[in-house]
C-alpha atoms as a PDB file:
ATOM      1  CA  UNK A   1     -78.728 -52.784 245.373  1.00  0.00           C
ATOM      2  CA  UNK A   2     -76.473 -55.500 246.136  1.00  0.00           C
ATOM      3  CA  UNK A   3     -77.681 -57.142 249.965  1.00  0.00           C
ATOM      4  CA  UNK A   4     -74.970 -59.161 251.988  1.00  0.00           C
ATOM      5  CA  UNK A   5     -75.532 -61.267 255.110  1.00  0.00           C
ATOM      6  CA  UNK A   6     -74.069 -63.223 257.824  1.00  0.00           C
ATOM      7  CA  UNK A   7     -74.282 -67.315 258.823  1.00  0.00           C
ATOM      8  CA  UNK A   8     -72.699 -67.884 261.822  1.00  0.00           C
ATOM      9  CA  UNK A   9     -72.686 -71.467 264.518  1.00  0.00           C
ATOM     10  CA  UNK A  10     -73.348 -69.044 267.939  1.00  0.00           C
ATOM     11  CA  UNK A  11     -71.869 -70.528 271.280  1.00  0.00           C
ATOM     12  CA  UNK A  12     -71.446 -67.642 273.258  1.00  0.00           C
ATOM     13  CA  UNK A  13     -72.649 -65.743 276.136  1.00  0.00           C
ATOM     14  CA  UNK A  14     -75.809 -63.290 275.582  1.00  0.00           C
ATOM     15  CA  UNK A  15     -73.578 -60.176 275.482  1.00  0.00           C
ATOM     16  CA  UNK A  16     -71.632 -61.424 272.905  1.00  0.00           C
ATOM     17  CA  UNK A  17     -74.273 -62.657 270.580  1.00  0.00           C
ATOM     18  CA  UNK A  18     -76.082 -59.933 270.988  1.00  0.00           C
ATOM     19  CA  UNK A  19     -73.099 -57.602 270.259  1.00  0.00           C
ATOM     20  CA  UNK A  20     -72.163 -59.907 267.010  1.00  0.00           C
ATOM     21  CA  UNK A  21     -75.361 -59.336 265.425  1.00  0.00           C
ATOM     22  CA  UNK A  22     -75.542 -55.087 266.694  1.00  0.00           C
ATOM     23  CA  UNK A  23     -72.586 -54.810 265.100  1.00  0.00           C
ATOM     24  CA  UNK A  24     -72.961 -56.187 261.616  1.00  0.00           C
ATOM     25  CA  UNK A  25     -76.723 -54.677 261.402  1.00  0.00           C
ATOM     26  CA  UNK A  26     -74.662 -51.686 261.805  1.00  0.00           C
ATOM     27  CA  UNK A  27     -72.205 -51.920 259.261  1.00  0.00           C
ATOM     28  CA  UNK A  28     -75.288 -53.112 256.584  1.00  0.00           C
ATOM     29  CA  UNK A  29     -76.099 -56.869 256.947  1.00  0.00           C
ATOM     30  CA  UNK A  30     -79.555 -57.424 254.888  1.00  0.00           C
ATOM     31  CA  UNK A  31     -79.764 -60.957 257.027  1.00  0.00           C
ATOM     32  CA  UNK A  32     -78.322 -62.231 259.820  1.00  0.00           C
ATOM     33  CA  UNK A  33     -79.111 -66.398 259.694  1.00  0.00           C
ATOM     34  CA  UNK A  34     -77.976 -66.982 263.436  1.00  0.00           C
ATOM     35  CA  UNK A  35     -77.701 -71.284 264.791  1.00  0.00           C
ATOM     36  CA  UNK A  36     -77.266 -71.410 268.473  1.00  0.00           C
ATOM     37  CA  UNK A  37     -75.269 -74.012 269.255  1.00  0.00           C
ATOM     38  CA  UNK A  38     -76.345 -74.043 273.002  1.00  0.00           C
ATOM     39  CA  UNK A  39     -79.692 -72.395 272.696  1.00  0.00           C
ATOM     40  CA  UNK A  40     -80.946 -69.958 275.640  1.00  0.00           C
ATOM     41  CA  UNK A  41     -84.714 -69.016 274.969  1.00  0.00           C
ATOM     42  CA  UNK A  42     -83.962 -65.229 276.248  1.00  0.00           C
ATOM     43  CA  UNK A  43     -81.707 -64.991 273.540  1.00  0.00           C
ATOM     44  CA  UNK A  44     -83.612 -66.812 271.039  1.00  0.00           C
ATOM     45  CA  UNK A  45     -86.812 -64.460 272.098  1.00  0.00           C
ATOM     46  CA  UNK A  46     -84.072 -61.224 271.607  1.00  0.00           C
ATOM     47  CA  UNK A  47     -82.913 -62.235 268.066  1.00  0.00           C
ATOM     48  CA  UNK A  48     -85.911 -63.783 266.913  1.00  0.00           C
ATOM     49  CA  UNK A  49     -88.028 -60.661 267.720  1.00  0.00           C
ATOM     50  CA  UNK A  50     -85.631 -58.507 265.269  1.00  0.00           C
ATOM     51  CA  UNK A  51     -86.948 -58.071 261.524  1.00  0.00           C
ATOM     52  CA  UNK A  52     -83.423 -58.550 260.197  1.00  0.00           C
ATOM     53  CA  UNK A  53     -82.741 -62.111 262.399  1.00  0.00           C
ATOM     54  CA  UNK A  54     -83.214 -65.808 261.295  1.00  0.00           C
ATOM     55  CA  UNK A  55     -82.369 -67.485 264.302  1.00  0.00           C
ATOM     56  CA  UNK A  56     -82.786 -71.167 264.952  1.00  0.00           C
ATOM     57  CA  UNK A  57     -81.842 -73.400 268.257  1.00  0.00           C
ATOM     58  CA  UNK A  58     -79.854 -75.958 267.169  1.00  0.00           C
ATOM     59  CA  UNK A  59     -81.482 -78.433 269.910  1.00  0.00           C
ATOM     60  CA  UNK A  60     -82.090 -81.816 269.952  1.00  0.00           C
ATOM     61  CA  UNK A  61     -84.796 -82.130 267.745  1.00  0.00           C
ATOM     62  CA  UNK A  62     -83.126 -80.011 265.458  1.00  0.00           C
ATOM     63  CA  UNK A  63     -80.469 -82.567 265.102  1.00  0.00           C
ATOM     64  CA  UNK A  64     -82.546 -84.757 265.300  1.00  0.00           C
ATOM     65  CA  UNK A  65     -84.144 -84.370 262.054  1.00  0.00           C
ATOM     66  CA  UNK A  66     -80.919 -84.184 260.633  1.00  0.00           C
ATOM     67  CA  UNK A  67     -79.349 -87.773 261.404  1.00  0.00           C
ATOM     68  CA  UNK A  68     -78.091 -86.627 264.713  1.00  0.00           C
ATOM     69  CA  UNK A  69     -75.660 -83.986 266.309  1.00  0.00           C
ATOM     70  CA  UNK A  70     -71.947 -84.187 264.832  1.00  0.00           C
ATOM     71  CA  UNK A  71     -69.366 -84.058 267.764  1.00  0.00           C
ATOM     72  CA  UNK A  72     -67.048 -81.776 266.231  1.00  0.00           C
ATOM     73  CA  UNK A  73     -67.924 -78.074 266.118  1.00  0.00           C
ATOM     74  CA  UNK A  74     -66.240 -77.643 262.878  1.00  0.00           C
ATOM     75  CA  UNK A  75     -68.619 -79.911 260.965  1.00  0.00           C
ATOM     76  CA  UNK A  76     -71.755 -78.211 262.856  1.00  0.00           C
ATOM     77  CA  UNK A  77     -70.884 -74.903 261.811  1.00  0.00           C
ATOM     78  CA  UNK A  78     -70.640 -76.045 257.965  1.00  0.00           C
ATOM     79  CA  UNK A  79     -73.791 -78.248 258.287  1.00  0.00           C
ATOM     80  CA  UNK A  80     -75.594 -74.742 259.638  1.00  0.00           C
ATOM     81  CA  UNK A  81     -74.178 -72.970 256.504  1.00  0.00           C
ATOM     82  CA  UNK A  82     -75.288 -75.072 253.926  1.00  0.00           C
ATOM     83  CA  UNK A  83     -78.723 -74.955 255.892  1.00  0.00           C
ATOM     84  CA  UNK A  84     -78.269 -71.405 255.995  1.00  0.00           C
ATOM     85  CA  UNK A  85     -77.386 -71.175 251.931  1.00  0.00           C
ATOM     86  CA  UNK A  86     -80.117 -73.546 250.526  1.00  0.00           C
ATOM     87  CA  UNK A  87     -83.090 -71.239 252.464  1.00  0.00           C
ATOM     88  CA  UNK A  88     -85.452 -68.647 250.390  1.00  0.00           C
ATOM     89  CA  UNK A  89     -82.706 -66.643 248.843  1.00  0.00           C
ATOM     90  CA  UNK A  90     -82.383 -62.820 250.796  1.00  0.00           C
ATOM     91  CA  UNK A  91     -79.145 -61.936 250.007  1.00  0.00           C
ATOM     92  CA  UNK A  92     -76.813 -61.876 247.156  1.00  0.00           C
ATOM     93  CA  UNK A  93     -73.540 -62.631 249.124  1.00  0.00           C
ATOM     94  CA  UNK A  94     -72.991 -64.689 252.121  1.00  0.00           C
ATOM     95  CA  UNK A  95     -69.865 -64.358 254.930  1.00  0.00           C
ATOM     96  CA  UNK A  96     -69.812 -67.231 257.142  1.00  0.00           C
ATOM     97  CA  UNK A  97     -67.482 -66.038 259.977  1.00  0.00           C
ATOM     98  CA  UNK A  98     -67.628 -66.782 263.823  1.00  0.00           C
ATOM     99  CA  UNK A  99     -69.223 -64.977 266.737  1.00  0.00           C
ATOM    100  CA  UNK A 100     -65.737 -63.664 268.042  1.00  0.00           C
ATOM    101  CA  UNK A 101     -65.157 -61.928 264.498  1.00  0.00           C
ATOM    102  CA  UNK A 102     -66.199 -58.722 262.911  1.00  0.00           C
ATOM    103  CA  UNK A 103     -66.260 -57.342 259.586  1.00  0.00           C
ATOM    104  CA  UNK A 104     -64.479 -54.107 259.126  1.00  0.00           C
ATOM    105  CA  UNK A 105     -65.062 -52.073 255.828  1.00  0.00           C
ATOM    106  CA  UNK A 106     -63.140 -48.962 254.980  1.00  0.00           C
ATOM    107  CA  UNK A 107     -65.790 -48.372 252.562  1.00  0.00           C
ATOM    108  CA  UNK A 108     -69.543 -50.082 252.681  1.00  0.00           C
ATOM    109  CA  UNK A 109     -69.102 -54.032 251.870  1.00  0.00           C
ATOM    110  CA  UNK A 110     -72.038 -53.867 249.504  1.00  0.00           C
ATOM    111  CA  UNK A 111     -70.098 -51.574 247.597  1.00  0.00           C
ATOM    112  CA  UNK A 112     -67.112 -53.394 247.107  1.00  0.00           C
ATOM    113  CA  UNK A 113     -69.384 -56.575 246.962  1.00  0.00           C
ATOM    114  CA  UNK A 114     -70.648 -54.962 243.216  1.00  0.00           C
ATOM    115  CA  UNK A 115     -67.308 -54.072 241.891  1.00  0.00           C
ATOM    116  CA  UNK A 116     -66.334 -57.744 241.627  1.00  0.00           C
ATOM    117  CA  UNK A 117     -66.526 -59.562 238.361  1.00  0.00           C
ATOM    118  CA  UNK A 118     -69.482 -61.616 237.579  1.00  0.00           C
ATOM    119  CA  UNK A 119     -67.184 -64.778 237.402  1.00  0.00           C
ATOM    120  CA  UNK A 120     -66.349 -64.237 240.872  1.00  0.00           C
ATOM    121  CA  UNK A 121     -67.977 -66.333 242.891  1.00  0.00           C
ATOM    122  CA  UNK A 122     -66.242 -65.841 246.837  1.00  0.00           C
ATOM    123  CA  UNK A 123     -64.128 -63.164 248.113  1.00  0.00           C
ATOM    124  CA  UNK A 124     -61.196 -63.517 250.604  1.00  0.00           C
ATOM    125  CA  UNK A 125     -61.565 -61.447 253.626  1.00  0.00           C
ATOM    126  CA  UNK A 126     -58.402 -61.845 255.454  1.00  0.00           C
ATOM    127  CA  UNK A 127     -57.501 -61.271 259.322  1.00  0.00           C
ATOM    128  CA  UNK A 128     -56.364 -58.765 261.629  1.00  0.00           C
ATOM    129  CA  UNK A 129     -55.805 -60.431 265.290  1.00  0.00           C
ATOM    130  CA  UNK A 130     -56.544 -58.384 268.866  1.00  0.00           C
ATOM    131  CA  UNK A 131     -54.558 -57.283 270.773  1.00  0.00           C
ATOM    132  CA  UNK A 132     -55.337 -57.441 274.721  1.00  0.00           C
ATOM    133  CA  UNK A 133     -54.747 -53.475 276.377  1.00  0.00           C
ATOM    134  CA  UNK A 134     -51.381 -53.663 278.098  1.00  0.00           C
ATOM    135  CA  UNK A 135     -51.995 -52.496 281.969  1.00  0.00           C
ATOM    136  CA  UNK A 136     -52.594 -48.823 282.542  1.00  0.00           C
ATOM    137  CA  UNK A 137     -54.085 -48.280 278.706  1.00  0.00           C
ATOM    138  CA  UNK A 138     -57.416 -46.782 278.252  1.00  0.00           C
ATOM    139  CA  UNK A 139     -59.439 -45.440 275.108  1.00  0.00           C
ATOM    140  CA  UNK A 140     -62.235 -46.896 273.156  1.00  0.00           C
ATOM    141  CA  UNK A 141     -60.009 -48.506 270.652  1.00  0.00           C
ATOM    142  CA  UNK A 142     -59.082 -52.297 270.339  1.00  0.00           C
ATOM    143  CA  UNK A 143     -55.076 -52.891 269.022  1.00  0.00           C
ATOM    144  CA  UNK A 144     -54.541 -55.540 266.069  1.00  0.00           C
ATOM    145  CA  UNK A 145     -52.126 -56.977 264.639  1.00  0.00           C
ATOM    146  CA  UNK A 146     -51.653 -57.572 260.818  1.00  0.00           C
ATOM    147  CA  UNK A 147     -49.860 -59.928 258.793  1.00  0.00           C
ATOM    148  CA  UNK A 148     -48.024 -59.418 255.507  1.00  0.00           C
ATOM    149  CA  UNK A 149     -49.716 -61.545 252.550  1.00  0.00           C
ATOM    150  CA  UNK A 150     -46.324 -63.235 250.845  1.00  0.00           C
ATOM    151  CA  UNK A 151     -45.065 -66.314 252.964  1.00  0.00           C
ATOM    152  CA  UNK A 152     -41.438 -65.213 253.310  1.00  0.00           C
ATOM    153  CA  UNK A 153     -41.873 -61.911 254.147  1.00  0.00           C
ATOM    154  CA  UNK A 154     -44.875 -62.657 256.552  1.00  0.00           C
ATOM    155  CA  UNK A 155     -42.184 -65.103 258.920  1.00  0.00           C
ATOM    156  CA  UNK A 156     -39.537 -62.673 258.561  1.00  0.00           C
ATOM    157  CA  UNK A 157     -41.458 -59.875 260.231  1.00  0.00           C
ATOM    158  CA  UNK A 158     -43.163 -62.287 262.849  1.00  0.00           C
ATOM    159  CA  UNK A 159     -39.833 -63.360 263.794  1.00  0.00           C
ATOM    160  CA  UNK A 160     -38.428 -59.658 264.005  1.00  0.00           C
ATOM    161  CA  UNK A 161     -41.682 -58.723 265.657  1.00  0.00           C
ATOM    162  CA  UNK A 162     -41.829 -61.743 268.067  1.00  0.00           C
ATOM    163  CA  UNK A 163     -38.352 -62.259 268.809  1.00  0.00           C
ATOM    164  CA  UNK A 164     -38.950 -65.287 271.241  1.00  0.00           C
ATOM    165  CA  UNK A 165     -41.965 -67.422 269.556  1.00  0.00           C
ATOM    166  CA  UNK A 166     -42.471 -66.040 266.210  1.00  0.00           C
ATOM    167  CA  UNK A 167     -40.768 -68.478 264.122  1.00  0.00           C
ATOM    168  CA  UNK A 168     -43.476 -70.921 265.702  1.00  0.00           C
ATOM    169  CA  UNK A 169     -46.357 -68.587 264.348  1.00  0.00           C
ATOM    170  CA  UNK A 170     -47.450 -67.433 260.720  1.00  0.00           C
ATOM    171  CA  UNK A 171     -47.457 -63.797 261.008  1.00  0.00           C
ATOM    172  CA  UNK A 172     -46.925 -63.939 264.753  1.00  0.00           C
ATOM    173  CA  UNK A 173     -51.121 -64.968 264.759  1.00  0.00           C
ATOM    174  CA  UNK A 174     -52.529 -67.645 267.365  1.00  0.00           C
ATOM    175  CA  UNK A 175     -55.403 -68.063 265.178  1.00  0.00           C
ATOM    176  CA  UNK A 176     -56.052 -68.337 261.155  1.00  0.00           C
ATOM    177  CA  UNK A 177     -54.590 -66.373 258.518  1.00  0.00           C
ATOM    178  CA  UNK A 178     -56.653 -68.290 255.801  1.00  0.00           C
ATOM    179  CA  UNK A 179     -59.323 -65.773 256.249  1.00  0.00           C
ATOM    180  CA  UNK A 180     -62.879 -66.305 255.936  1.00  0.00           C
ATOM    181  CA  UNK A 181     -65.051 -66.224 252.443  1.00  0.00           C
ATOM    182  CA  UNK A 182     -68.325 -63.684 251.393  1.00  0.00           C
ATOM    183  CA  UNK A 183     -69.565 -65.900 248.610  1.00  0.00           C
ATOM    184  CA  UNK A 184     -72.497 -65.531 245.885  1.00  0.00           C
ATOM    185  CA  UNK A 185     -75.868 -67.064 246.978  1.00  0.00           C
ATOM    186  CA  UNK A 186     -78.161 -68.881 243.927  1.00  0.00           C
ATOM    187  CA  UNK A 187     -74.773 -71.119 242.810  1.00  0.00           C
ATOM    188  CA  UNK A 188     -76.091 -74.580 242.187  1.00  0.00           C
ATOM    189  CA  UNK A 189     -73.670 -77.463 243.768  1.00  0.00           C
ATOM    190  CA  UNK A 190     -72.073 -74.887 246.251  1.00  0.00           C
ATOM    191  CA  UNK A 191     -70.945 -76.499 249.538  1.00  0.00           C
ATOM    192  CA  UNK A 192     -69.542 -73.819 252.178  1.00  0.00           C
ATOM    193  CA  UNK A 193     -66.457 -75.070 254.190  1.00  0.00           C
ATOM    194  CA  UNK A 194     -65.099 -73.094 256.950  1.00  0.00           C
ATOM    195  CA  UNK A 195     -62.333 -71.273 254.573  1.00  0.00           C
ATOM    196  CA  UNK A 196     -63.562 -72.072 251.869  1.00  0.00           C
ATOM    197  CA  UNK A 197     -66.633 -73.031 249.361  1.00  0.00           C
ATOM    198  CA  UNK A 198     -66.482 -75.817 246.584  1.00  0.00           C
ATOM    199  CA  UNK A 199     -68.682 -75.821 243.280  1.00  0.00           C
ATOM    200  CA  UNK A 200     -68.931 -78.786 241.400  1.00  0.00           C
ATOM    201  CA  UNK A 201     -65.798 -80.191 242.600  1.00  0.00           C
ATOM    202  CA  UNK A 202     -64.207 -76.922 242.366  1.00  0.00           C
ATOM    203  CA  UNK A 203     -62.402 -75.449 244.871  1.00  0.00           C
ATOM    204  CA  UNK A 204     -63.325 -71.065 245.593  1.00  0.00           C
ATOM    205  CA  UNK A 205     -64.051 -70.423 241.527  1.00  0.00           C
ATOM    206  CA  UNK A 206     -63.310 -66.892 240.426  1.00  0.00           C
ATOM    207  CA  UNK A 207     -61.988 -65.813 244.039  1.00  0.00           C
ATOM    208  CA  UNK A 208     -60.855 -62.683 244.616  1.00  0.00           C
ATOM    209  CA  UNK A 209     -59.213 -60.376 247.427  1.00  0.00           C
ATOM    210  CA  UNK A 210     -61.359 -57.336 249.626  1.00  0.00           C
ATOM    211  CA  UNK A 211     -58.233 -55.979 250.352  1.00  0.00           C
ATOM    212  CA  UNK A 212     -60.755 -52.581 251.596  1.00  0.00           C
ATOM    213  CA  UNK A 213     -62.725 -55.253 254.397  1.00  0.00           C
ATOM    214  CA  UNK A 214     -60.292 -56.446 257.781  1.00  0.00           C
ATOM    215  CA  UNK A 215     -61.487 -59.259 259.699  1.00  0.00           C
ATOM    216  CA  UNK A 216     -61.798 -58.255 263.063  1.00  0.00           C
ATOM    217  CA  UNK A 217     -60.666 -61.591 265.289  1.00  0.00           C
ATOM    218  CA  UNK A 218     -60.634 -61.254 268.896  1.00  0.00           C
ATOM    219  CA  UNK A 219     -59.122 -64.412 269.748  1.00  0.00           C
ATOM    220  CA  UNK A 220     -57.743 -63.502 272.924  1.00  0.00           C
ATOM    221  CA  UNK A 221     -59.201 -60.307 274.637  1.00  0.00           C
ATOM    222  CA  UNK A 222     -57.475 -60.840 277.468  1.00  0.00           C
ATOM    223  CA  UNK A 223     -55.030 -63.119 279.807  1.00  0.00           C
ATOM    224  CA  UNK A 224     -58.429 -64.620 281.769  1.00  0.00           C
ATOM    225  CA  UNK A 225     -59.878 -64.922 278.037  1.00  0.00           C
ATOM    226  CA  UNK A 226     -57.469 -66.757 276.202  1.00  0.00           C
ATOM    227  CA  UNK A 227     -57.670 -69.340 279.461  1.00  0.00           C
ATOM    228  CA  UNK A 228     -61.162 -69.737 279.614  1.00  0.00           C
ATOM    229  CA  UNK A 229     -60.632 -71.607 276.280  1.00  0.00           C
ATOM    230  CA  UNK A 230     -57.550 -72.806 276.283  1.00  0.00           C
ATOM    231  CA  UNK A 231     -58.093 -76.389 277.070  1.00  0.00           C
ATOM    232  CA  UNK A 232     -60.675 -76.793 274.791  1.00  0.00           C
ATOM    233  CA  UNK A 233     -58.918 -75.352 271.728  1.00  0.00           C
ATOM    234  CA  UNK A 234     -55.888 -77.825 273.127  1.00  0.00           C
ATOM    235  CA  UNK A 235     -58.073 -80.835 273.022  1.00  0.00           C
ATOM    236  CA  UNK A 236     -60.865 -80.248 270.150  1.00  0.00           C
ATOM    237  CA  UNK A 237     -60.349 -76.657 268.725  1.00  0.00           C
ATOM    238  CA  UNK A 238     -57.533 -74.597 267.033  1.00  0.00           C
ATOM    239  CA  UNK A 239     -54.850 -75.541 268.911  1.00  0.00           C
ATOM    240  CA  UNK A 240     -55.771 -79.591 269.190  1.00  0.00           C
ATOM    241  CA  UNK A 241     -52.916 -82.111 268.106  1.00  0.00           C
ATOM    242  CA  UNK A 242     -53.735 -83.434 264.481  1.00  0.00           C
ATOM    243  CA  UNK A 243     -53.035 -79.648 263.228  1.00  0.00           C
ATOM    244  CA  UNK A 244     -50.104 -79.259 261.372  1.00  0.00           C
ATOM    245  CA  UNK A 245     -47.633 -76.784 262.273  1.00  0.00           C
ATOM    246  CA  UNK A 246     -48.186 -73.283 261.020  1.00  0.00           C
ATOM    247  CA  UNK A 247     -44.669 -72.863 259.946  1.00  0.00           C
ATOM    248  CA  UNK A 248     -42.355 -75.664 258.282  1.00  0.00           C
ATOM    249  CA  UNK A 249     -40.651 -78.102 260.157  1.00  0.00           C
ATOM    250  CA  UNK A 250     -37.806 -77.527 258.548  1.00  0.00           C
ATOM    251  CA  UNK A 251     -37.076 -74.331 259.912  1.00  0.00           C
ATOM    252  CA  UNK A 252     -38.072 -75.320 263.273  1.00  0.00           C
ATOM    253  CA  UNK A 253     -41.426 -74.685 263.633  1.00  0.00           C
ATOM    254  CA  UNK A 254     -43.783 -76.673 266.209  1.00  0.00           C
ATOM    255  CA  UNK A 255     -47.429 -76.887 265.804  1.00  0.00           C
ATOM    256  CA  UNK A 256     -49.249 -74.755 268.684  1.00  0.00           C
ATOM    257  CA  UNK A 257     -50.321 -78.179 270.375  1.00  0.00           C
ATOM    258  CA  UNK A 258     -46.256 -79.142 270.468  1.00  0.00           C
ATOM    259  CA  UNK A 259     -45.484 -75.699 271.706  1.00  0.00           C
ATOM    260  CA  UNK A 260     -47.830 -75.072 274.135  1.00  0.00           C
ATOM    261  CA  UNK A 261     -47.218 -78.629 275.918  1.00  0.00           C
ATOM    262  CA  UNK A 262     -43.850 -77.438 275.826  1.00  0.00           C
ATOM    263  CA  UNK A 263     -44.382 -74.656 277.465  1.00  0.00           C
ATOM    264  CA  UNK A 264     -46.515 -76.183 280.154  1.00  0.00           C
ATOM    265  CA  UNK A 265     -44.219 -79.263 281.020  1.00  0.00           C
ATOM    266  CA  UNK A 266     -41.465 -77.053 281.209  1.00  0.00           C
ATOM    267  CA  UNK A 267     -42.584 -74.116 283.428  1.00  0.00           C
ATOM    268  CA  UNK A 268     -46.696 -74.862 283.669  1.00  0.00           C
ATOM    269  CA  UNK A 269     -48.880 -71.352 283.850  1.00  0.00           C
ATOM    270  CA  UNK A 270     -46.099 -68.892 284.183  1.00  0.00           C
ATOM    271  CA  UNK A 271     -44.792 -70.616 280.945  1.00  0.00           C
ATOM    272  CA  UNK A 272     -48.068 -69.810 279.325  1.00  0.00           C
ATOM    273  CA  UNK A 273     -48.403 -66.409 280.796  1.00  0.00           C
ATOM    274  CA  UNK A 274     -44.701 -65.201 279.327  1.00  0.00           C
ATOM    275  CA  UNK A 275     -45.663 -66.912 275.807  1.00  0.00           C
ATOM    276  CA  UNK A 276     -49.030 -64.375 275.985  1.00  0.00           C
ATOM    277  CA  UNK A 277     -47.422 -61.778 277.446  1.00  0.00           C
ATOM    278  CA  UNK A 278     -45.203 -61.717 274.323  1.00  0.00           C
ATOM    279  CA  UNK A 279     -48.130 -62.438 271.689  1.00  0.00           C
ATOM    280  CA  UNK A 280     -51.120 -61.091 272.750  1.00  0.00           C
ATOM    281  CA  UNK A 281     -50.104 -58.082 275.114  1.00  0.00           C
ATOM    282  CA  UNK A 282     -50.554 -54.335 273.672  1.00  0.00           C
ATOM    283  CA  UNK A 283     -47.367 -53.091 275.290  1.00  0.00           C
ATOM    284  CA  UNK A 284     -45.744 -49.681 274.049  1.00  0.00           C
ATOM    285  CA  UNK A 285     -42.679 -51.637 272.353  1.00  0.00           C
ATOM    286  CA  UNK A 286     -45.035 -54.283 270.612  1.00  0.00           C
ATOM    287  CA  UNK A 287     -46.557 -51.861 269.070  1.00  0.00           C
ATOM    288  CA  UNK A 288     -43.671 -49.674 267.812  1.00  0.00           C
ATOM    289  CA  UNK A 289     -42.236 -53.084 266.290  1.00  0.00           C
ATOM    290  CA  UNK A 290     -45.719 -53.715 264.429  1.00  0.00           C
ATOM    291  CA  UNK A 291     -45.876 -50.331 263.461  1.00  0.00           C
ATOM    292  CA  UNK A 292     -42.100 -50.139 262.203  1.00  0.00           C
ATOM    293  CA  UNK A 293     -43.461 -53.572 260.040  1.00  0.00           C
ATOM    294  CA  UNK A 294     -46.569 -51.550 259.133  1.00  0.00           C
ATOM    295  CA  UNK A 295     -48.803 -54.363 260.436  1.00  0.00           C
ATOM    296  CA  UNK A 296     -50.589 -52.062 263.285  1.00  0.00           C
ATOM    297  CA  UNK A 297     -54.151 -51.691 263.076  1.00  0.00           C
ATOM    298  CA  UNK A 298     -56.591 -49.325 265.607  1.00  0.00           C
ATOM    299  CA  UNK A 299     -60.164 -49.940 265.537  1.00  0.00           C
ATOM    300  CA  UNK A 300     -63.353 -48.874 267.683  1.00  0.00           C
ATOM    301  CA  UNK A 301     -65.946 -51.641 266.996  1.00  0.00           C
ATOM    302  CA  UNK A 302     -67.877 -49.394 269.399  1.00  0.00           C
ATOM    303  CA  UNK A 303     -70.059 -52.717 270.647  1.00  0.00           C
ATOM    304  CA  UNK A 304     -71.995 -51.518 273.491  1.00  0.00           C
ATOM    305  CA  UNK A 305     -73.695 -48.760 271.610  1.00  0.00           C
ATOM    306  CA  UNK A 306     -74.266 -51.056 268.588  1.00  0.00           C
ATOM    307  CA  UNK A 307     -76.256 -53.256 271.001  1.00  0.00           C
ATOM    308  CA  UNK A 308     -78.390 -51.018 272.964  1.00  0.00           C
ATOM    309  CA  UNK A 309     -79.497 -49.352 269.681  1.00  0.00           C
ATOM    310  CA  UNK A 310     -80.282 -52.499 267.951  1.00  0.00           C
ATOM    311  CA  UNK A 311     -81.531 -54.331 271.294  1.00  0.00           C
ATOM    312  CA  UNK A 312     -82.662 -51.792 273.373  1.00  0.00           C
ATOM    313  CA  UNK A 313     -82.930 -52.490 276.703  1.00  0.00           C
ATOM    314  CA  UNK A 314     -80.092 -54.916 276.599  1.00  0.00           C
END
């Protein structure tokens, strides 16, 4: 039976961890190898205490034995999944993905995990980004958005979707569209990345698509959400200004950084609130244009229930 697991740099609050590893336990993880980035004995005790858990608190003497903290988060998470990937071998495949994403199979992962060719060593999982609920919607279901896979195609619908900032964005997406990687465990010389893994000098040998597995990224849940982080991504995270702009210059394109400084010298908050309004906001005619595209997605992740049956108590 082919077993799958997670690595994953945690910074988060206990909820959220919590509901990141309920989840994936629920959708067949063998192994969960959980860092805490900032770690909070309760939640230590709470992972730790679960037979399917490695968790370790990255804390000073942690980095301590390892020639000292790194500053940037980025190199961190990659340090943790190399860690992660040289322990006692428990599972054949590896996903290193972030607390704020979920896997979503249409049909168990370990299954599609066994169809691939032995000469495949990684598999491309690629993203679906959430929607926040637009004001007066209910239901258990979170709204994504899609993206088409071919470049040209992908800007033309992000522009038709997004009439005001899509040509900014590829696919109309505030966060990646590289998508993350589930890669074979045992490979001598592999160093994980964040998207992607090199062997030997080689960059992702053998990779292949799981067009039947959605990465679930909720990026911005909601208006208070995407502002609770928003300065940091500006400054040291996704949206900081040594990224290149998603879309060529040449057709006009600035990199988020540009854009969003735009945004704020020019009208300050409400600037940023009309930019999310547009982007991240489940409204009624959103929707219609992302289903027209056929780039709407619908999913329950279902999170509370995966937690108290996994943690109970929690």
């Amino acid at each position: 039976m082919t077993r799958w697991g997670i690595v994953s740099t945690v910074k988060a609050d206990a909820r959220d961890i919590l509901n990141f590893a309920a989840y994936h336990l629920e959708r067949g993880a063998h192994r969960l190898y959980l860092y805490l980035d900032a770690p909070d004995p309760a939640v230590f005790d709470r992972l730790a205490a679960h037979p399917k858990i490695k968790v370790v608190a990255c804390d000073d003497n942690w980095w301590a034995k390892r020639r000292g903290r790194p500053e940037k988060h980025q190199s961190r998470q990659f340090l943790n999944a190399r860690h992660a990937y040289n322990r006692r071998v428990e599972v054949d495949w590896l996903a290193h993905i972030d607390v704020d994403e979920f896997l979503w199979p249409a049909r168990p992962l370990a299954a599609q995990l066994a169809d691939l060719p032995q000469d495949c060593l990684c598999a491309r999982v690629r993203p679906i980004e959430a929607l926040a609920p637009a004001p007066g919607s209910s239901g258990p279901e979170t709204t994504f958005k899609a993206f088409h896979l071919a470049p040209a195609e992908r800007q033309r619908a992000a522009e038709r979707v997004f009439p005001t900032y899509g040509r900014h964005l590829s696919g109309g997406f505030l966060s990646h569209v590289a998508g993350k990687l589930v890669y074979r465990t045992g490979i001598d010389g592999l160093r994980a990345k964040i998207h992607n893994i090199e062997v030997d000098g080689r960059q992702n040998p053998g990779e292949q698509p799981l067009p039947e597995t959605e990465l679930c990224h909720m990026h911005a849940q909601s208006w208070e959400d995407w502002q609770s982080s928003y300065r940091y991504r500006m400054a040291r995270g996704s949206y900081r200004p040594d990224l290149k702009p998603q879309v060529n210059r040449h057709s006009g394109g600035l990199s988020l950084h540009e854009l969003f400084s735009r945004l704020e010298s020019e009208a300050g908050v409400a600037g940023l609130r009309r930019f999310y309004d547009e982007i991240c906001l489940a409204t009624p005619a959103l929707c219609d244009r992302l289903a027209a595209e056929g780039l709407l997605r619908r999913h329950d992740l279902n999170l509370d229930a995966a937690r108290v049956r996994q943690f109970p108590g929690t």
